[in-house]
C-alpha atoms as a PDB file:
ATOM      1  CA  UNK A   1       4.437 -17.711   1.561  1.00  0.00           C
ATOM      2  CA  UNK A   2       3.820 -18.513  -2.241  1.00  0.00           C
ATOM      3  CA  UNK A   3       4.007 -14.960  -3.144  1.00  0.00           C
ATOM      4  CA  UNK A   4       7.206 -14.843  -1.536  1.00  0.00           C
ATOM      5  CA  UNK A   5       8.601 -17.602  -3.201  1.00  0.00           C
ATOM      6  CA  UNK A   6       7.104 -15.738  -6.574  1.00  0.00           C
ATOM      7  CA  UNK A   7       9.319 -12.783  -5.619  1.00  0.00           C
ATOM      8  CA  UNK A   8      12.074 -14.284  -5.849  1.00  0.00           C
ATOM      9  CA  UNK A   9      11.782 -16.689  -8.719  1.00  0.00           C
ATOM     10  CA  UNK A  10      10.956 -13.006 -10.384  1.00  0.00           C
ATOM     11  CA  UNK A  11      15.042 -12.066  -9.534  1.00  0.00           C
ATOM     12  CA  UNK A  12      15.995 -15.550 -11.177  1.00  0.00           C
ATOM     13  CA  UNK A  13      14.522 -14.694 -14.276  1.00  0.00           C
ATOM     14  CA  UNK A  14      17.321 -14.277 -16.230  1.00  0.00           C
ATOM     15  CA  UNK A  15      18.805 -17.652 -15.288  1.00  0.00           C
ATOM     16  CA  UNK A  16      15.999 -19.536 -16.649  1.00  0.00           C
ATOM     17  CA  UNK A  17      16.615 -22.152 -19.670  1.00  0.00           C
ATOM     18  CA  UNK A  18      13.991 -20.402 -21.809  1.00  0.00           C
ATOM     19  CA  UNK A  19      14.881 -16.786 -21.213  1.00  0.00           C
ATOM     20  CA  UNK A  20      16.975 -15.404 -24.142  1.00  0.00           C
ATOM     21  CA  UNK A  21      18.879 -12.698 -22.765  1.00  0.00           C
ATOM     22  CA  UNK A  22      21.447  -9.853 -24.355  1.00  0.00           C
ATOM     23  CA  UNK A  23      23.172  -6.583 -22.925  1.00  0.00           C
ATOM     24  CA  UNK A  24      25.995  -6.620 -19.895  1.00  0.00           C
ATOM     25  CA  UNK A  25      26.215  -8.216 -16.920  1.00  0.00           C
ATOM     26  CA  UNK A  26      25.273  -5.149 -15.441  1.00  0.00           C
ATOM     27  CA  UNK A  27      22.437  -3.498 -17.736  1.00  0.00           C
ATOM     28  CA  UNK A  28      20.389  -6.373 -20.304  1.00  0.00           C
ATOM     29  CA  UNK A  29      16.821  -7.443 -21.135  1.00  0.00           C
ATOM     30  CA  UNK A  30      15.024 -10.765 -21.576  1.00  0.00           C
ATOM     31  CA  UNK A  31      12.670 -12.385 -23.026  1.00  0.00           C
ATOM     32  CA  UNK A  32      11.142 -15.813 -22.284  1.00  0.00           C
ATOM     33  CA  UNK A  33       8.680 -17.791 -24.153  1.00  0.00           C
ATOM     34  CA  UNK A  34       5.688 -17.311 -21.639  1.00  0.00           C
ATOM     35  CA  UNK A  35       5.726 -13.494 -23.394  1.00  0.00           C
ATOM     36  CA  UNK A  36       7.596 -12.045 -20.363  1.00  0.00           C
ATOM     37  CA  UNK A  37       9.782  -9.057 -21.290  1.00  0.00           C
ATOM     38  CA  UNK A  38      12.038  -7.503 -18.728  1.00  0.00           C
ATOM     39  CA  UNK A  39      14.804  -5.249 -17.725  1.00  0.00           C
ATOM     40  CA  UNK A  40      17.529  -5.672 -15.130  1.00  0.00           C
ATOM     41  CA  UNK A  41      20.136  -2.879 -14.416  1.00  0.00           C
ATOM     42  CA  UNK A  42      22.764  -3.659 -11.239  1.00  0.00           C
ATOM     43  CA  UNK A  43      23.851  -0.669  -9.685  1.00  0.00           C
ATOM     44  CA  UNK A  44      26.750  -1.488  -7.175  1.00  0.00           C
ATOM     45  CA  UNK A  45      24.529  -3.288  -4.656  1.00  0.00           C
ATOM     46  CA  UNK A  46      21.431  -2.459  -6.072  1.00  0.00           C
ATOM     47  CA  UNK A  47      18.895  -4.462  -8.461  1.00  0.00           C
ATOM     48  CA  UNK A  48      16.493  -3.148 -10.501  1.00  0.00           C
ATOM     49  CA  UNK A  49      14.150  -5.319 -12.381  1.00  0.00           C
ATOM     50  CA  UNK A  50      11.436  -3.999 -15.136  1.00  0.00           C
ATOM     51  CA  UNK A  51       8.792  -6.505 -16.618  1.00  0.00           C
ATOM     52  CA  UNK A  52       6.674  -6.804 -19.031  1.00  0.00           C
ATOM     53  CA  UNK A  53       4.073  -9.562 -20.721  1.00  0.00           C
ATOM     54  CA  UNK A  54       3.183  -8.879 -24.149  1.00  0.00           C
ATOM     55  CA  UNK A  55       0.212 -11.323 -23.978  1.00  0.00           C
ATOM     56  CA  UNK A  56      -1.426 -10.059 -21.410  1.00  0.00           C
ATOM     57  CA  UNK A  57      -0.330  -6.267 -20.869  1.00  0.00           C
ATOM     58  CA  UNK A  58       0.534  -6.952 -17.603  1.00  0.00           C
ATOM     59  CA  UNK A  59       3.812  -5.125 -15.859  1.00  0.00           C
ATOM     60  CA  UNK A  60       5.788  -5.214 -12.653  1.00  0.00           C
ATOM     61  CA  UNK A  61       8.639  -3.859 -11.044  1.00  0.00           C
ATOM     62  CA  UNK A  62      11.211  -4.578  -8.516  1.00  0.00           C
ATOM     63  CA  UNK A  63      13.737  -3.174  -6.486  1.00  0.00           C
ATOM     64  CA  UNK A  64      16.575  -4.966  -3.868  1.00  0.00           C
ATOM     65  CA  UNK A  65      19.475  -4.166  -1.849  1.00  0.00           C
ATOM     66  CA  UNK A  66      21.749  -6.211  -0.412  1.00  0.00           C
ATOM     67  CA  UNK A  67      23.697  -4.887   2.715  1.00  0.00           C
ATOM     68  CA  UNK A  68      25.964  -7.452   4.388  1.00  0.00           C
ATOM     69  CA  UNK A  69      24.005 -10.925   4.817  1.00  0.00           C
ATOM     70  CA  UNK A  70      20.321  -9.103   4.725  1.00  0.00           C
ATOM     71  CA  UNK A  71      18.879  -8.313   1.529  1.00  0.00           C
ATOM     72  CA  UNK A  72      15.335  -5.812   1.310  1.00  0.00           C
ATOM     73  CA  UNK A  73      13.346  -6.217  -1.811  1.00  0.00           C
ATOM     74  CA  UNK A  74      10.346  -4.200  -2.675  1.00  0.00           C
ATOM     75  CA  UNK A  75       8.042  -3.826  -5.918  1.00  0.00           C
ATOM     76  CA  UNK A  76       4.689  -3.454  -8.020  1.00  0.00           C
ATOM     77  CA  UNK A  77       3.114  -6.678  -8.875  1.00  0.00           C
ATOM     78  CA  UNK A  78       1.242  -7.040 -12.422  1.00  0.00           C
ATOM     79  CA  UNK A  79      -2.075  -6.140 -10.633  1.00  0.00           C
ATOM     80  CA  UNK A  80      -0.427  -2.662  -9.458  1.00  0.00           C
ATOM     81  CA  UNK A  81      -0.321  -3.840  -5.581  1.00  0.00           C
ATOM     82  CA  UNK A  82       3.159  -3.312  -3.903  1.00  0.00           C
ATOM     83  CA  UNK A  83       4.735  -5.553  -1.895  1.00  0.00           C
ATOM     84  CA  UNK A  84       8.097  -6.059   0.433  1.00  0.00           C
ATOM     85  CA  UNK A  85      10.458  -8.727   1.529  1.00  0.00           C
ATOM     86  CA  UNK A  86      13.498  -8.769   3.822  1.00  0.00           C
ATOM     87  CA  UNK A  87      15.639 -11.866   3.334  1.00  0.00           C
ATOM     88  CA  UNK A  88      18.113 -12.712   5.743  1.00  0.00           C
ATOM     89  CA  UNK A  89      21.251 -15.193   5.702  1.00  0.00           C
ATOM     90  CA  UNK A  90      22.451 -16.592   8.979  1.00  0.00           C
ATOM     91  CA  UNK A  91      24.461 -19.854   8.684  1.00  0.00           C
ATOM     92  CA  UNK A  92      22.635 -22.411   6.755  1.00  0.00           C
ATOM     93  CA  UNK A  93      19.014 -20.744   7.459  1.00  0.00           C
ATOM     94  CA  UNK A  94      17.323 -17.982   5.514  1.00  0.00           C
ATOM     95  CA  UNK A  95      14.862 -16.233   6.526  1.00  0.00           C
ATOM     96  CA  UNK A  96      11.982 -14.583   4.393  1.00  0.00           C
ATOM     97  CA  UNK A  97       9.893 -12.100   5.914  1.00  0.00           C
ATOM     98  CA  UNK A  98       7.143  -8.934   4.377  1.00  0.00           C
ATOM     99  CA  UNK A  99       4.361  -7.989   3.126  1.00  0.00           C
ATOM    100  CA  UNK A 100       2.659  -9.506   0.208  1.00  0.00           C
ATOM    101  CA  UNK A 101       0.297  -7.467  -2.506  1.00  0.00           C
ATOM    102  CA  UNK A 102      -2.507  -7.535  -0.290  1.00  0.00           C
ATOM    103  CA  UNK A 103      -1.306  -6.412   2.403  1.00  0.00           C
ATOM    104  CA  UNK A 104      -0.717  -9.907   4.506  1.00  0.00           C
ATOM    105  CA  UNK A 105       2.133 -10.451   6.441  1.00  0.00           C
ATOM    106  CA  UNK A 106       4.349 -13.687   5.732  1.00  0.00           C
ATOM    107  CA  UNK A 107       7.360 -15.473   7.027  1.00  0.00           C
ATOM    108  CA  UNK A 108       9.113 -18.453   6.010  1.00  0.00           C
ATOM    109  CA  UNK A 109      12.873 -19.936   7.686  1.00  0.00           C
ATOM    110  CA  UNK A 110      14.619 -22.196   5.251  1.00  0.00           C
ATOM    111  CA  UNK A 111      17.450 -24.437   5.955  1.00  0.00           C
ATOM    112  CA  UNK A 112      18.883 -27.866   4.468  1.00  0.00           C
ATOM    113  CA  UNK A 113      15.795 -29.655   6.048  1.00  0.00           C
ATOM    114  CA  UNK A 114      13.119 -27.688   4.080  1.00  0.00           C
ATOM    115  CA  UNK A 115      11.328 -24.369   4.575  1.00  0.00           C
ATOM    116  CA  UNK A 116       8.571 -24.175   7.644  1.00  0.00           C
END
């Protein structure tokens, strides 16, 4: 379930305190002081996210869609595995479901009591 949380502190990037970030809300890069480097472009519904870390030569990239209250995410992790996620919004639960880089299935449900 950590890499799922990992996936998606990856799509808050940009609203991190140390991230200095330029360009449109729809099209701009960042950079943060851990050496990460990375594009996001919005395309209606559609996010794409490009990184880069200049310290270690590491990239990844990601991909998600949001269709009514489900969203599907998919992407390269910085040791070239892929991996998917389908996050879901019903009521005060969401819930996290996919396939992390090595190919394990995880799941997670979230609500105002914690995530189990």
């Amino acid at each position: 379930m950590k890499n799922l949380v990992l996936i998606l502190s990856l799509l808050a990037l940009p609203s991190l305190a140390n991230a200095y970030c330029y360009g449109s809300e729809r099209l701009y890069s960042c950079s943060d002081s851990n050496g990460n480097n990375y594009d996001v472009q919005k395309i209606g519904n559609l996010t794409y996210v490009n990184g880069y870390n200049r310290n270690t030569g590491s990239s990844w990239s990601s991909e998600s869609q949001t269709i009514g209250n489900i969203t599907y995410q998919n992407g390269r992790a910085a040791n070239g595995n892929s991996w998917n996620q389908t996050i879901q919004r019903i009521g005060n639960s969401t819930y996290y479901s996919g396939m992390d880089g090595n190919d394990n299935y995880q799941s997670q449900t979230c609500d105002s009591y914690g995530c189990y």
